[in-house]
C-alpha atoms as a PDB file:
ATOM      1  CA  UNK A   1      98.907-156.580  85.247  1.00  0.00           C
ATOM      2  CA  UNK A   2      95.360-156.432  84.230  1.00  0.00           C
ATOM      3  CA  UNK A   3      93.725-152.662  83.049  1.00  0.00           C
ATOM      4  CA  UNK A   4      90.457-151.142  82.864  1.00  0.00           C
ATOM      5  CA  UNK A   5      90.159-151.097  79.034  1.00  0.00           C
ATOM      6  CA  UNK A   6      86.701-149.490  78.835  1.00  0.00           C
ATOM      7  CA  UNK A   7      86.255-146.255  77.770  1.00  0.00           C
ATOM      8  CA  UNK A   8      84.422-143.471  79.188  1.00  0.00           C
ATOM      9  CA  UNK A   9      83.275-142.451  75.728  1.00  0.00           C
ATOM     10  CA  UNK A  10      83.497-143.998  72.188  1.00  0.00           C
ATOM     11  CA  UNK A  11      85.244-147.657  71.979  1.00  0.00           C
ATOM     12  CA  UNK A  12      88.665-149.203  72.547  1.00  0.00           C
ATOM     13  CA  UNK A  13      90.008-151.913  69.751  1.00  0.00           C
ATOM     14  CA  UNK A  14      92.368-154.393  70.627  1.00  0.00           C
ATOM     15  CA  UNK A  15      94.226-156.982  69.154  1.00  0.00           C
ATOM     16  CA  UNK A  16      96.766-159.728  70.928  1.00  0.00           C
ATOM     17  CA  UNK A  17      98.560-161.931  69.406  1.00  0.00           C
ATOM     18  CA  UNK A  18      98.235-165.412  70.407  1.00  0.00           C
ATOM     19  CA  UNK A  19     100.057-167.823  67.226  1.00  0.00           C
ATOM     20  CA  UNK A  20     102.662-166.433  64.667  1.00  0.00           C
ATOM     21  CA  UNK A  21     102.390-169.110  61.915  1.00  0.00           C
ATOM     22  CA  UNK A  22     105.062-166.554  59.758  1.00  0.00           C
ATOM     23  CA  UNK A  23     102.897-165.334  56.729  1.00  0.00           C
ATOM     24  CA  UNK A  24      99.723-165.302  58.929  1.00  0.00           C
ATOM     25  CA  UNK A  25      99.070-164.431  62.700  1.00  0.00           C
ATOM     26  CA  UNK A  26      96.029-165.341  65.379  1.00  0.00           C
ATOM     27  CA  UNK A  27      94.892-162.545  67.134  1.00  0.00           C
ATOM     28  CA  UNK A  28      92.480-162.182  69.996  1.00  0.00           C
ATOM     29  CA  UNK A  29      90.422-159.368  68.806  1.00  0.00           C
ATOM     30  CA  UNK A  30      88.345-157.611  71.035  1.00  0.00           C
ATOM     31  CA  UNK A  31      86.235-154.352  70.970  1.00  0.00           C
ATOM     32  CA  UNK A  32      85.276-152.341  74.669  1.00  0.00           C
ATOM     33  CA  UNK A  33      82.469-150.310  75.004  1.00  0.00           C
ATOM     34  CA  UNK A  34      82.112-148.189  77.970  1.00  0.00           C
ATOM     35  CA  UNK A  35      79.903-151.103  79.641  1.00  0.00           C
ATOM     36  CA  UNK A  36      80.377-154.450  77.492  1.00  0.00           C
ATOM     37  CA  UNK A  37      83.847-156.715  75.956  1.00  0.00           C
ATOM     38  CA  UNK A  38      83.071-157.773  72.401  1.00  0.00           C
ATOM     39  CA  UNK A  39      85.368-160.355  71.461  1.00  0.00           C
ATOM     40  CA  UNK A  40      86.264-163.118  68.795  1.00  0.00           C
ATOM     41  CA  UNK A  41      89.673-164.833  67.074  1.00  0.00           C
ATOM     42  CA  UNK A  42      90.877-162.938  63.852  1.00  0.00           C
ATOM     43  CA  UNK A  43      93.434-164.361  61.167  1.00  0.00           C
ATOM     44  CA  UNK A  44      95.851-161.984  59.454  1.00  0.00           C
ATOM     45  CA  UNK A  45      97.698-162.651  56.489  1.00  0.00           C
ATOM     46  CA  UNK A  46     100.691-161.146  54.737  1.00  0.00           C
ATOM     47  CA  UNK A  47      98.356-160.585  51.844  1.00  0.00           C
ATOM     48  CA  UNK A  48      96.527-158.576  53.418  1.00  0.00           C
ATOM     49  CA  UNK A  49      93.343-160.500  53.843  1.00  0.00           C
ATOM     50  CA  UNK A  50      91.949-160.911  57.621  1.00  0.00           C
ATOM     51  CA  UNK A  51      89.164-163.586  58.924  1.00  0.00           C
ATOM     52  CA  UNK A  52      86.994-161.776  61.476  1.00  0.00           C
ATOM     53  CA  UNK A  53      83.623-163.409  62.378  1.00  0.00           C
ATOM     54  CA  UNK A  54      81.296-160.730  63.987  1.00  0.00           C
ATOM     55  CA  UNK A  55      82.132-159.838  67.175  1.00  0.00           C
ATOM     56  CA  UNK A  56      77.981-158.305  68.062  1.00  0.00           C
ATOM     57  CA  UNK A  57      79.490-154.823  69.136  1.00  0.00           C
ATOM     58  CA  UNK A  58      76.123-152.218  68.681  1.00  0.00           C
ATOM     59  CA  UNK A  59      76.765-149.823  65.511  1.00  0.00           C
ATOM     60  CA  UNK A  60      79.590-149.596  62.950  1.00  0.00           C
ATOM     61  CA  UNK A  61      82.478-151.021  65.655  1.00  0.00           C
ATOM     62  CA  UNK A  62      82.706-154.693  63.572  1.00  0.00           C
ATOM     63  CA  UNK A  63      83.526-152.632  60.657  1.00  0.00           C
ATOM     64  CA  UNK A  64      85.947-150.302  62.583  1.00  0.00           C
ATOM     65  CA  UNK A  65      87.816-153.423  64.010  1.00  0.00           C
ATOM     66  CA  UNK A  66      88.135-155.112  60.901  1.00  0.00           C
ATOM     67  CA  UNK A  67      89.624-152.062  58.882  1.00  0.00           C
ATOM     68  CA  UNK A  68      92.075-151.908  62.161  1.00  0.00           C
ATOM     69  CA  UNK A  69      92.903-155.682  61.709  1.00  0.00           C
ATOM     70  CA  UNK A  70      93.178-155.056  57.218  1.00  0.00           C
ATOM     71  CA  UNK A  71      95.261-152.349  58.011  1.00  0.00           C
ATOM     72  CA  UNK A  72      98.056-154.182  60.629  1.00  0.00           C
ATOM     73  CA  UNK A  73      97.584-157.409  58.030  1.00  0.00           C
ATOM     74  CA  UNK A  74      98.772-154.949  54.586  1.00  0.00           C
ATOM     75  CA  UNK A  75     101.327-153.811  56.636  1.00  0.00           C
ATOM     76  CA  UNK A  76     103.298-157.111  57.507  1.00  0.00           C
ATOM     77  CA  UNK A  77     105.285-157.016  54.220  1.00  0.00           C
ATOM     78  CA  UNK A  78     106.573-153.674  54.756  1.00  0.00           C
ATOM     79  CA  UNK A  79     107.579-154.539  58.871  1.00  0.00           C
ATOM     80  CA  UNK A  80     109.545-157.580  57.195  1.00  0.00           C
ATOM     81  CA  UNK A  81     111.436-155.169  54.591  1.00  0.00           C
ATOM     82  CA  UNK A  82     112.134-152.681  57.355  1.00  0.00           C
ATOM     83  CA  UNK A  83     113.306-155.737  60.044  1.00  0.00           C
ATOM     84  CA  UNK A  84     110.697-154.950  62.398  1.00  0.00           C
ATOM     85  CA  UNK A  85     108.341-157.144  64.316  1.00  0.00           C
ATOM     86  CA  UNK A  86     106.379-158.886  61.150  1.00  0.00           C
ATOM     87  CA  UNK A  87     103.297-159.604  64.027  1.00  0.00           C
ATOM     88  CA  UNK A  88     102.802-157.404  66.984  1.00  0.00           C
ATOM     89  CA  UNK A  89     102.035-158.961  70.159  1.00  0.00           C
ATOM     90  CA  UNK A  90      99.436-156.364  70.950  1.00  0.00           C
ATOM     91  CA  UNK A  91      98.023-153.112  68.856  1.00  0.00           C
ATOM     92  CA  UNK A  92      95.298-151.028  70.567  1.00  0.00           C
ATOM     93  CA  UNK A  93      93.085-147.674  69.684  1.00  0.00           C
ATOM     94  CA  UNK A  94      90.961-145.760  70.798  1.00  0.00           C
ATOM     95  CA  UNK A  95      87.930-144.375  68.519  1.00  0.00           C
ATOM     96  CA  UNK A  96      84.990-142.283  69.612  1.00  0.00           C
END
């Protein structure tokens, strides 16, 4: 089922999955703008560290997507600990 992902207002950040290598993940990561889809490959690591080229989104929304992306990549330890999904399939916000 495909969705409308842009926002009215204000940007929508997502992130899908598309290789689980364990300790790291490949994620599609994408930023959408009420009129334009920014989007480039991001690699997570358990460590915490992410690989995010810039995507071109106007303003601060590169900067927004990577903490996102740092944020879901510190994380990963703790999912492991807890027995939860180490890499989600999909995460996405909303930020205006």
């Amino acid at each position: 089922m495909s969705r409308n992902l842009h926002p009215t207002e204000g940007a929508r950040f997502l992130l899908e999955r598309t290789d689980d290598q364990g300790t790291r993940a490949t994620y599609r990561a994408s930023v959408y703008t009420p009129k334009s889809v920014f989007t480039v490959p991001a690699t997570l690591a358990e460590d915490g560290t992410v690989e995010l080229a810039a995507t071109g989104a106007p303003g601060d929304l590169d900067e927004r997507l990577r903490t996102i992306a740092k944020l879901l990549a510190r994380d990963a330890t703790r999912r492991r600990d807890d027995g939860l999904v180490v890499w989600p399939a999909r995460i996405l916000r909303w930020r205006k």
